[in-house]
C-alpha atoms as a PDB file:
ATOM      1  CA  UNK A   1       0.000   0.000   0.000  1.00  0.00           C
ATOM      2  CA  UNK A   2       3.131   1.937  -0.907  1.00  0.00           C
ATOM      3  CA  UNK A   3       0.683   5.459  -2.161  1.00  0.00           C
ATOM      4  CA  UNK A   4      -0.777   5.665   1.539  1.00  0.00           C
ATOM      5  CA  UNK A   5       2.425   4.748   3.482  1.00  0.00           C
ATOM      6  CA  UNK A   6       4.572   8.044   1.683  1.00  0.00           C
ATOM      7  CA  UNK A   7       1.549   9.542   4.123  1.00  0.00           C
ATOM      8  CA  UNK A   8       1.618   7.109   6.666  1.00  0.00           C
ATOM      9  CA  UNK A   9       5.230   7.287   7.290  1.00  0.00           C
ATOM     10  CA  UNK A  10       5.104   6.779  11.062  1.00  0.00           C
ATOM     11  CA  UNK A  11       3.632   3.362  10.960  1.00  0.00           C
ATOM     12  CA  UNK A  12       3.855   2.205   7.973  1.00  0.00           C
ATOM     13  CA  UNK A  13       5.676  -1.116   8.616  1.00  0.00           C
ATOM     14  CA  UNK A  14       2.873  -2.853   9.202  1.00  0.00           C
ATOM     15  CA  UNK A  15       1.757  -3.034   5.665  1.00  0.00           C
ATOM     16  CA  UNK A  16       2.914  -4.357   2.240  1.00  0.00           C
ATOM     17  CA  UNK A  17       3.285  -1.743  -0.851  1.00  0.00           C
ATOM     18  CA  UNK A  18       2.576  -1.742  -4.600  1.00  0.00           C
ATOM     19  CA  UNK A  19       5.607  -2.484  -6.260  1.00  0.00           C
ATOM     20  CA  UNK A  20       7.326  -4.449  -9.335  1.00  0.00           C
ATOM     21  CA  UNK A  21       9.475  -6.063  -6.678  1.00  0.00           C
ATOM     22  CA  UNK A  22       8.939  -9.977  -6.752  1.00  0.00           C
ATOM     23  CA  UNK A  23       9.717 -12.169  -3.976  1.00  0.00           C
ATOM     24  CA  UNK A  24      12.180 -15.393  -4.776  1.00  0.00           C
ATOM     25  CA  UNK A  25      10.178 -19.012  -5.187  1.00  0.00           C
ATOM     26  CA  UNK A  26      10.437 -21.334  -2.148  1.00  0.00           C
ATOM     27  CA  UNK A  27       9.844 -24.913  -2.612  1.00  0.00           C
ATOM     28  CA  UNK A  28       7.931 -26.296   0.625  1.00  0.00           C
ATOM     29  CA  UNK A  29       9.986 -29.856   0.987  1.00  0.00           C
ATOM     30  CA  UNK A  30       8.168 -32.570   3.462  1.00  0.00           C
ATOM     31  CA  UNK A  31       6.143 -31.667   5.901  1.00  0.00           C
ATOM     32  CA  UNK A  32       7.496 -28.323   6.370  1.00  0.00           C
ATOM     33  CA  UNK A  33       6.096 -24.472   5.401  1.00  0.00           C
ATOM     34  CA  UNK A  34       8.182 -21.657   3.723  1.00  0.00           C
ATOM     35  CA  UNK A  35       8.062 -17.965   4.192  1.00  0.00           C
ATOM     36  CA  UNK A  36       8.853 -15.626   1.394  1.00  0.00           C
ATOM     37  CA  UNK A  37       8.813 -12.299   0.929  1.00  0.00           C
ATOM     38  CA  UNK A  38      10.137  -8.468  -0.026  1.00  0.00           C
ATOM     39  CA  UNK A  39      11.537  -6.031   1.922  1.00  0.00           C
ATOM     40  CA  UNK A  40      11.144  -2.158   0.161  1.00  0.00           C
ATOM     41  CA  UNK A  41      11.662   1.508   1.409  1.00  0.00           C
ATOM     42  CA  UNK A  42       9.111   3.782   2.091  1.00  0.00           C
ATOM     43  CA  UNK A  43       9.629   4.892  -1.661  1.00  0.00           C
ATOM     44  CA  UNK A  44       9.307   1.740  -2.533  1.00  0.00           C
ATOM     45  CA  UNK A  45      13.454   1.045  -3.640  1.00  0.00           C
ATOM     46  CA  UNK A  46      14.540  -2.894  -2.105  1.00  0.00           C
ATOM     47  CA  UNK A  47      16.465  -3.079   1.516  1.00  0.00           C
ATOM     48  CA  UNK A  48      19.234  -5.344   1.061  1.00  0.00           C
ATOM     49  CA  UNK A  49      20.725  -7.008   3.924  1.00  0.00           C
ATOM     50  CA  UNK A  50      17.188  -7.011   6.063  1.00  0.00           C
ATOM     51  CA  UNK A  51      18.037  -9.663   8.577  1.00  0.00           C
ATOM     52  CA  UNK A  52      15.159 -12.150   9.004  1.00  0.00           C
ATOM     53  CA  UNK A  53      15.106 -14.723  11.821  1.00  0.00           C
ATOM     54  CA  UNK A  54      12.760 -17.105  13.463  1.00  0.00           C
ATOM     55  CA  UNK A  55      13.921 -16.689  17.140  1.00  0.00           C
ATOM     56  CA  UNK A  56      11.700 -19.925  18.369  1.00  0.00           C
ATOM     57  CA  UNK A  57      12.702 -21.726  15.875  1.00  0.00           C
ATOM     58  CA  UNK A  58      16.928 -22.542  16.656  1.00  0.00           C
ATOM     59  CA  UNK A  59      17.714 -25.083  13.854  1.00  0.00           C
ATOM     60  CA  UNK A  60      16.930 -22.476  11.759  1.00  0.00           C
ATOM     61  CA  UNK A  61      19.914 -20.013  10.483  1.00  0.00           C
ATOM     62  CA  UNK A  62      18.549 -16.374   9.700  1.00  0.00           C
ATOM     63  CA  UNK A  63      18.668 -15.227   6.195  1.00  0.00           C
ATOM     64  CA  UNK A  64      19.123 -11.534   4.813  1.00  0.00           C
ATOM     65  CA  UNK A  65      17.287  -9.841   1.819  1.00  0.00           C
ATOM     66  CA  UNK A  66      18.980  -9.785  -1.044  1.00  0.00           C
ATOM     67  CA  UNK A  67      19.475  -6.640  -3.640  1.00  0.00           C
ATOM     68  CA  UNK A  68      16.050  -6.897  -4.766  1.00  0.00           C
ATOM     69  CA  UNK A  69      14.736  -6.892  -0.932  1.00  0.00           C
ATOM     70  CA  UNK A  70      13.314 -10.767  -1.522  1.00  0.00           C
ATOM     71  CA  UNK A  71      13.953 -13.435   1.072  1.00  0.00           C
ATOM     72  CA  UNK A  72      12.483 -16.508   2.303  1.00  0.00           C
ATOM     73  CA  UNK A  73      12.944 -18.931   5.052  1.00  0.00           C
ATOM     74  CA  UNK A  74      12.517 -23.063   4.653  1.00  0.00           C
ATOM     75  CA  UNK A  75      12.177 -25.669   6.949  1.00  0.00           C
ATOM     76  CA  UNK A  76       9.138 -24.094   9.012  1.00  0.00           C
ATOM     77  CA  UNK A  77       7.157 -26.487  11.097  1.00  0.00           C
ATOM     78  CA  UNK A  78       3.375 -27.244   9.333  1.00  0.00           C
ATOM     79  CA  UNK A  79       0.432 -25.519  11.014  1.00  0.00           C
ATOM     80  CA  UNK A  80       2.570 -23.393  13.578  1.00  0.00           C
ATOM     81  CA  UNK A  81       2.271 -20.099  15.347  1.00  0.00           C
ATOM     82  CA  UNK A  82       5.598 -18.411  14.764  1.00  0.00           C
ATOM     83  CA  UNK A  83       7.784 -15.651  15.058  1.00  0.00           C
ATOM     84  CA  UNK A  84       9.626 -14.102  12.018  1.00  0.00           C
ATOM     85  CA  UNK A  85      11.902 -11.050  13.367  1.00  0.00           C
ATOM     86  CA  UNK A  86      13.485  -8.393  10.904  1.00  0.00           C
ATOM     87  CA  UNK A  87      16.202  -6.516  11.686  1.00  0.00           C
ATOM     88  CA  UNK A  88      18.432  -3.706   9.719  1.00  0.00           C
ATOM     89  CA  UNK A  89      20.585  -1.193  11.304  1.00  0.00           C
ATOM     90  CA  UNK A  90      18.649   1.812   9.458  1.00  0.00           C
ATOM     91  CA  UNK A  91      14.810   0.510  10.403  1.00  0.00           C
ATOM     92  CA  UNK A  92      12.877  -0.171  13.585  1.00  0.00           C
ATOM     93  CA  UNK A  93      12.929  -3.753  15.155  1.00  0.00           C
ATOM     94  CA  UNK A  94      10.080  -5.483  14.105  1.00  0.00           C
ATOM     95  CA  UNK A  95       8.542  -8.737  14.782  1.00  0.00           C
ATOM     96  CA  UNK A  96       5.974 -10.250  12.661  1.00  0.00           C
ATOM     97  CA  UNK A  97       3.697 -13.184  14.540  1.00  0.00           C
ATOM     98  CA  UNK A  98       1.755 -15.676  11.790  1.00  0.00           C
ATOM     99  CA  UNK A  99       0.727 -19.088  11.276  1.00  0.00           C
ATOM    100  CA  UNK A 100       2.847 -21.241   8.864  1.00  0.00           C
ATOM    101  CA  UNK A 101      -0.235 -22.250   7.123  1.00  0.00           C
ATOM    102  CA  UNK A 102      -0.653 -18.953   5.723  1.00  0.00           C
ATOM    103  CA  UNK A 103       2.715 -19.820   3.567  1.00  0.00           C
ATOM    104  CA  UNK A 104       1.122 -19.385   0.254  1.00  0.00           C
ATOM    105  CA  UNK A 105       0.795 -15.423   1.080  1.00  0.00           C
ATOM    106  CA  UNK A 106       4.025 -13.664   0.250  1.00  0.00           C
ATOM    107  CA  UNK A 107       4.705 -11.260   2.496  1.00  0.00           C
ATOM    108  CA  UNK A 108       5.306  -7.548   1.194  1.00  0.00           C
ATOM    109  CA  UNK A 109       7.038  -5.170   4.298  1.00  0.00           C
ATOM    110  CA  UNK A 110       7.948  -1.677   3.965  1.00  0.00           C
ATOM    111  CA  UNK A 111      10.607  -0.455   6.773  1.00  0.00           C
ATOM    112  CA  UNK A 112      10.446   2.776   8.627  1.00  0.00           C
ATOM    113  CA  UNK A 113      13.642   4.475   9.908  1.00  0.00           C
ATOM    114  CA  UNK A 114      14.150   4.031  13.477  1.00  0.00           C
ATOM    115  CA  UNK A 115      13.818   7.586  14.326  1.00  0.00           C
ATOM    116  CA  UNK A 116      10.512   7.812  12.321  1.00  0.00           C
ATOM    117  CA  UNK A 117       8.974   5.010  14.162  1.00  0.00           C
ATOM    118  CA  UNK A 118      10.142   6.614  17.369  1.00  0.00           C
ATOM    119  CA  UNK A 119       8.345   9.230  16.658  1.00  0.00           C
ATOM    120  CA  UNK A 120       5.130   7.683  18.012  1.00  0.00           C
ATOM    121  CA  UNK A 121       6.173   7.772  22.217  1.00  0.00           C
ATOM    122  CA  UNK A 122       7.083  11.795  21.477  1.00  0.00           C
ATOM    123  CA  UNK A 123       3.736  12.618  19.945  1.00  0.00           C
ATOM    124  CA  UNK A 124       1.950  11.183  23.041  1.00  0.00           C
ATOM    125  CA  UNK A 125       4.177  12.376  25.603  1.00  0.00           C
ATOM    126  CA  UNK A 126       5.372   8.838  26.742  1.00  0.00           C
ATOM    127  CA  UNK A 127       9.163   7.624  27.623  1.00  0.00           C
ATOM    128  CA  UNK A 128       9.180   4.259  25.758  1.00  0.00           C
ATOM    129  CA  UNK A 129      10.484   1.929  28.000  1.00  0.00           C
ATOM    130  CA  UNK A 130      13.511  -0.422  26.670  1.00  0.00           C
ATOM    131  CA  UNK A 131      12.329  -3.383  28.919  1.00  0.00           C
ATOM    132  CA  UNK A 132       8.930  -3.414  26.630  1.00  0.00           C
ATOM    133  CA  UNK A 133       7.612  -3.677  23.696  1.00  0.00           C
ATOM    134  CA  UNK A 134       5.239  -2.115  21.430  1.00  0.00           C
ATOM    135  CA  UNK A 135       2.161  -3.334  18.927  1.00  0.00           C
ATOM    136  CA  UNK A 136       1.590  -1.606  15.448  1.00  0.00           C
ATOM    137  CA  UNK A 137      -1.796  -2.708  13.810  1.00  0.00           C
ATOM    138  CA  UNK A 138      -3.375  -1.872  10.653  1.00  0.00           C
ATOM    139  CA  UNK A 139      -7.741  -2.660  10.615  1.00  0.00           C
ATOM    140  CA  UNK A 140      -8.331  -3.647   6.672  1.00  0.00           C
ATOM    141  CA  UNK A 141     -10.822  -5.277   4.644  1.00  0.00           C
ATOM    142  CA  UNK A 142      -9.157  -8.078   3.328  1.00  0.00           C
ATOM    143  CA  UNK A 143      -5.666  -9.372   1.554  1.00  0.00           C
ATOM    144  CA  UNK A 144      -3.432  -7.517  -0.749  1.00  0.00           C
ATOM    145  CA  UNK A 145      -2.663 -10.261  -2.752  1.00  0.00           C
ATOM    146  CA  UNK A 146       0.715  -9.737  -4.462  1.00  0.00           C
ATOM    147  CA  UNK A 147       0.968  -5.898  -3.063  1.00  0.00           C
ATOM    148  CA  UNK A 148      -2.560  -4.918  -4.595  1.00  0.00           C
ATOM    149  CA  UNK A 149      -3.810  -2.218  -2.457  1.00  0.00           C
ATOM    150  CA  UNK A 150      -7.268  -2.557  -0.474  1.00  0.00           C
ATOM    151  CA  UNK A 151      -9.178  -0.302   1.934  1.00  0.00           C
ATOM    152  CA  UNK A 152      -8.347   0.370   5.128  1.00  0.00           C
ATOM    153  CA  UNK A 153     -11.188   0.487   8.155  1.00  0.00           C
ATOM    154  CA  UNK A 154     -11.908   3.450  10.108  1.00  0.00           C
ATOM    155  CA  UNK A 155     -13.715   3.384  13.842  1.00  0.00           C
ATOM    156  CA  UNK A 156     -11.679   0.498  14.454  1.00  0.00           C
ATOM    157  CA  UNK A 157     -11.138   0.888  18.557  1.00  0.00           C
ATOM    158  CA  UNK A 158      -8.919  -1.903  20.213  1.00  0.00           C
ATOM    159  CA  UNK A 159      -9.245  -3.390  23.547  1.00  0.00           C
ATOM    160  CA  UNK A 160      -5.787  -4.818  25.472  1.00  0.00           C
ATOM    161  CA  UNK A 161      -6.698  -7.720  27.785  1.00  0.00           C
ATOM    162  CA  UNK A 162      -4.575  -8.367  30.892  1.00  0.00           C
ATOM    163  CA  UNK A 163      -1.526  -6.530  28.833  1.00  0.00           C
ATOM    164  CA  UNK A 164      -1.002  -2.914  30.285  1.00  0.00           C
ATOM    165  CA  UNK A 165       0.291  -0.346  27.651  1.00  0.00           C
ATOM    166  CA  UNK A 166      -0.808   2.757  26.251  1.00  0.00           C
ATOM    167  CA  UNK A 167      -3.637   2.046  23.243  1.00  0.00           C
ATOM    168  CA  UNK A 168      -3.534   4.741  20.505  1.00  0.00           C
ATOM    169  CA  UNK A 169      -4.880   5.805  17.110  1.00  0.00           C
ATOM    170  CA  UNK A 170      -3.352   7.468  13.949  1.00  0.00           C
ATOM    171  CA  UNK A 171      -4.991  10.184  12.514  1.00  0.00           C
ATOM    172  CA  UNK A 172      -5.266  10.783   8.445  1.00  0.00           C
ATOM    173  CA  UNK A 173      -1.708  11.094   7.851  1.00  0.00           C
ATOM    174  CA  UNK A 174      -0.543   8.406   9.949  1.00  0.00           C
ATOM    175  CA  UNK A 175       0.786  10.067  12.834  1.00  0.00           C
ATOM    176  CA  UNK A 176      -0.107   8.832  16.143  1.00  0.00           C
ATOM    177  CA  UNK A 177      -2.515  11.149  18.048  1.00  0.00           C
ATOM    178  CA  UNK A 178      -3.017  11.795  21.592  1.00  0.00           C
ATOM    179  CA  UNK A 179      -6.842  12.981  21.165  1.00  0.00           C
ATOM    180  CA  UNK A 180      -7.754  10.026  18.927  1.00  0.00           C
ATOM    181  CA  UNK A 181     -10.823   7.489  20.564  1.00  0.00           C
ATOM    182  CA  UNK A 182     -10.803   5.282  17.179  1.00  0.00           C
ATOM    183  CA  UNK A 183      -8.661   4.570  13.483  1.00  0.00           C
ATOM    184  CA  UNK A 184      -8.935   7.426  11.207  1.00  0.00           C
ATOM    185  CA  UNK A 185      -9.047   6.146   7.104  1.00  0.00           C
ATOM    186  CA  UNK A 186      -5.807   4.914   7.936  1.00  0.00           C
ATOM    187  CA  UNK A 187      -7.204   2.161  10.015  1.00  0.00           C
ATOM    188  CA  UNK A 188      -3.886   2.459  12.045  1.00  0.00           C
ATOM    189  CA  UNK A 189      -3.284   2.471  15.775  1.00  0.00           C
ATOM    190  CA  UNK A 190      -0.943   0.576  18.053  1.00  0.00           C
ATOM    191  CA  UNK A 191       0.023   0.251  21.652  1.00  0.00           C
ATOM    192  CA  UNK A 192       2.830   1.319  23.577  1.00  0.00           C
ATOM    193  CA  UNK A 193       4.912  -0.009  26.464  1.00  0.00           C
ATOM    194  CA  UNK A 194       3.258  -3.428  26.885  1.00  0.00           C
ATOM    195  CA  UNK A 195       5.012  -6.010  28.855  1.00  0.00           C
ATOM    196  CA  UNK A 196       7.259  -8.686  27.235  1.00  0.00           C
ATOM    197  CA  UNK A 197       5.272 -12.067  26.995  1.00  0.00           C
ATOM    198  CA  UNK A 198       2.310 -12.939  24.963  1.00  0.00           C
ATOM    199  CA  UNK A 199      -1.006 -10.249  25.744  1.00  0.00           C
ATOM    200  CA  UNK A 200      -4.216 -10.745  23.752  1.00  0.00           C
ATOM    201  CA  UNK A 201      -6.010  -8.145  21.532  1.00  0.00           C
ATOM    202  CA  UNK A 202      -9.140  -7.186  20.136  1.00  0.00           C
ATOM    203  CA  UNK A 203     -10.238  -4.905  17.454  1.00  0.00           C
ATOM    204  CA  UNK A 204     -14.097  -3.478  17.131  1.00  0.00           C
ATOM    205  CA  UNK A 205     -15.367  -1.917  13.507  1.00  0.00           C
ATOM    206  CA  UNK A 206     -18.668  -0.346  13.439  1.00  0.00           C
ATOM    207  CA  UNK A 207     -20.165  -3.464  11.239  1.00  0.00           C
ATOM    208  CA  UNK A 208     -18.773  -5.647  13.726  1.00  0.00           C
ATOM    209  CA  UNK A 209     -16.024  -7.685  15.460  1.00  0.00           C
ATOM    210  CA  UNK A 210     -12.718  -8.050  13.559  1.00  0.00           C
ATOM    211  CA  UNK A 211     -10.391 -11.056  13.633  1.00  0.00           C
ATOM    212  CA  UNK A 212     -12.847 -13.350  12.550  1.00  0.00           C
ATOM    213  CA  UNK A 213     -10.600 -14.666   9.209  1.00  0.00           C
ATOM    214  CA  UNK A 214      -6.955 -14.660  10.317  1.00  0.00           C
ATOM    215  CA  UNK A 215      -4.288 -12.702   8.671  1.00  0.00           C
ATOM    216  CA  UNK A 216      -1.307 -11.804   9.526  1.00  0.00           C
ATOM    217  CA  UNK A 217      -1.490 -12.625  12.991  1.00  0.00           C
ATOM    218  CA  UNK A 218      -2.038 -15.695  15.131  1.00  0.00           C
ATOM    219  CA  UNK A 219      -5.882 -16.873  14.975  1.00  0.00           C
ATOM    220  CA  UNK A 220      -8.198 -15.294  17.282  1.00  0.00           C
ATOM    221  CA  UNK A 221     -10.453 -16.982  20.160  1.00  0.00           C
ATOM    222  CA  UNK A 222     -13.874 -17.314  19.498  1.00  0.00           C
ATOM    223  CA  UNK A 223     -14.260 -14.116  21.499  1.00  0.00           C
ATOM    224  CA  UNK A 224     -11.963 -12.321  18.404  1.00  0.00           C
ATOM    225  CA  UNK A 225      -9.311 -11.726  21.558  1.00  0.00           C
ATOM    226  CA  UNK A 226      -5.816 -12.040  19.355  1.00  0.00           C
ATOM    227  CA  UNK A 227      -2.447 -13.321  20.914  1.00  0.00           C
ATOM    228  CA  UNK A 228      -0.294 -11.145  20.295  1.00  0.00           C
ATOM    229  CA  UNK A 229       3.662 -11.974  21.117  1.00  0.00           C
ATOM    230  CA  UNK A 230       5.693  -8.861  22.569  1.00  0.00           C
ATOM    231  CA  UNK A 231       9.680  -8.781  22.514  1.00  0.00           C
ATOM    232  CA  UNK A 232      11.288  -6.374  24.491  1.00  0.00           C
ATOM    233  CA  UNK A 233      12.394  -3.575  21.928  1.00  0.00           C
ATOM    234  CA  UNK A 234      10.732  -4.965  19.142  1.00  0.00           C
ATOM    235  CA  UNK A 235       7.607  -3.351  17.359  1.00  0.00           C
ATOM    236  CA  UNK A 236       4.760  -6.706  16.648  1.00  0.00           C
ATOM    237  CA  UNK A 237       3.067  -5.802  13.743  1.00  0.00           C
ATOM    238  CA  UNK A 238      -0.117  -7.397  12.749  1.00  0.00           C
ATOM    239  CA  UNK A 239      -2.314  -6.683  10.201  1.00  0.00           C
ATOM    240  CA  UNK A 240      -6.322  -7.516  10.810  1.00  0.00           C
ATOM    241  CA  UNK A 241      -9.497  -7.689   8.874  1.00  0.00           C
ATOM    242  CA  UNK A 242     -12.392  -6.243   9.835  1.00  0.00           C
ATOM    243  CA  UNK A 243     -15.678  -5.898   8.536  1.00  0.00           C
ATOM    244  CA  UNK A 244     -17.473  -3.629   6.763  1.00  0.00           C
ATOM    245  CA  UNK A 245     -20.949  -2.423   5.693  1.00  0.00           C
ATOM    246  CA  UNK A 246     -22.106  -1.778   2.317  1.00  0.00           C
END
């Protein structure tokens, strides 16, 4: 969604941008799953050298994006919730939680300079805290198959269960804001300073509960409550569909 994130610059790693770029082939071998993807700029150019890593999984080596931004990781276990981490000295930490059965979606991520995504703690007057984490999510209405845009939800309001952590919206541009009770047309918002360990989340449109097809993130509880895994330092970035009336 590359034409809204040169707006949405704050927190725009959470979503995947229109772009030429093609991620490699994987082959899945066995009974395992393969990620793939493309790493690109907020101008849409490829990151080379994105680290990628799946912390929980140690018989795994990490893998880097090449000079096209495409990478991908064999040799995931079948019908797991994992971890995929991406790191790059010039972007913000961020973890990315999904199930391995989603392995047919490549993954499109645009990275945000470190300072950028910063930004969010100064524009609500709160000291992030190096001992937590934080949660960037993005309310949609459905895939972006192979970078195609779609719509993003606004009135989304999200509800942190048992977590702690400061809940916040984006306004148009994509700039967290202190005075903000819901997701502008951005359909962004995120949540600050929330304890390492695994919190659950849940995400309200105005047609209706969101969560109820998984995405990128772990599946939700009947009750749409999401896990949501939380590394200290890290940004977890999920991206949610929610419905919508017509």
């Amino acid at each position: 969604m590359s034409r809204r994130l040169a707006a949405s610059a704050l927190l725009a790693l959470v979503v995947a941008g229109c772009a030429p770029l093609e991620p490699p082939s994987c082959e899945e071998e066995g009974d395992t799953a393969c990620f793939r993807g493309v790493f690109k700029t907020l101008v849409g150019r490829p990151i080379e050298g994105m680290e990628v890593c799946a912390p929980d999984q140690p018989t795994l080596e990490c893998v880097e994006s090449d000079e096209g931004g495409g990478w991908k990781l064999p040799g995931l276990p079948p019908d797991t919730n994992v971890v995929l981490t991406a790191r790059h000295p010039d972007y913000a930490r961020t973890a990315f939680p999904q199930r391995t059965d989603m392995s047919w979606y490549a993954w499109y991520k645009v990275g945000v300079p470190t300072d950028i995504a910063d930004s969010n703690a100064t524009r609500l007057d709160v000291e992030a805290r190096a001992d937590r984490g934080s949660i960037l999510f993005l309310a949609w209405e459905g895939l972006n198959i192979d970078g195609e845009d779609t719509r993003n939800v606004a009135d989304v309001t999200a509800e942190l269960r048992d977590g702690g952590g400061r809940v916040f919206y984006a306004n148009g541009l994509g700039l967290a804001d202190a005075d903000a009770t819901a997701t502008a047309g951005t359909g962004l918002g995120g949540v600050l300073n929330v304890p390492p360990g695994t919190v659950e989340l849940r995400l309200r449109a105005p047609a209706g509960r969101c969560a109820d097809e998984p995405m990128f993130h772990y599946p939700a509880d009947p009750d749409g409550w999401i896990p949501v895994p939380i590394l200290a330092g890290w940004t977890t970035a999920i991206d949610v569909i929610c419905p919508v009336d017509r």
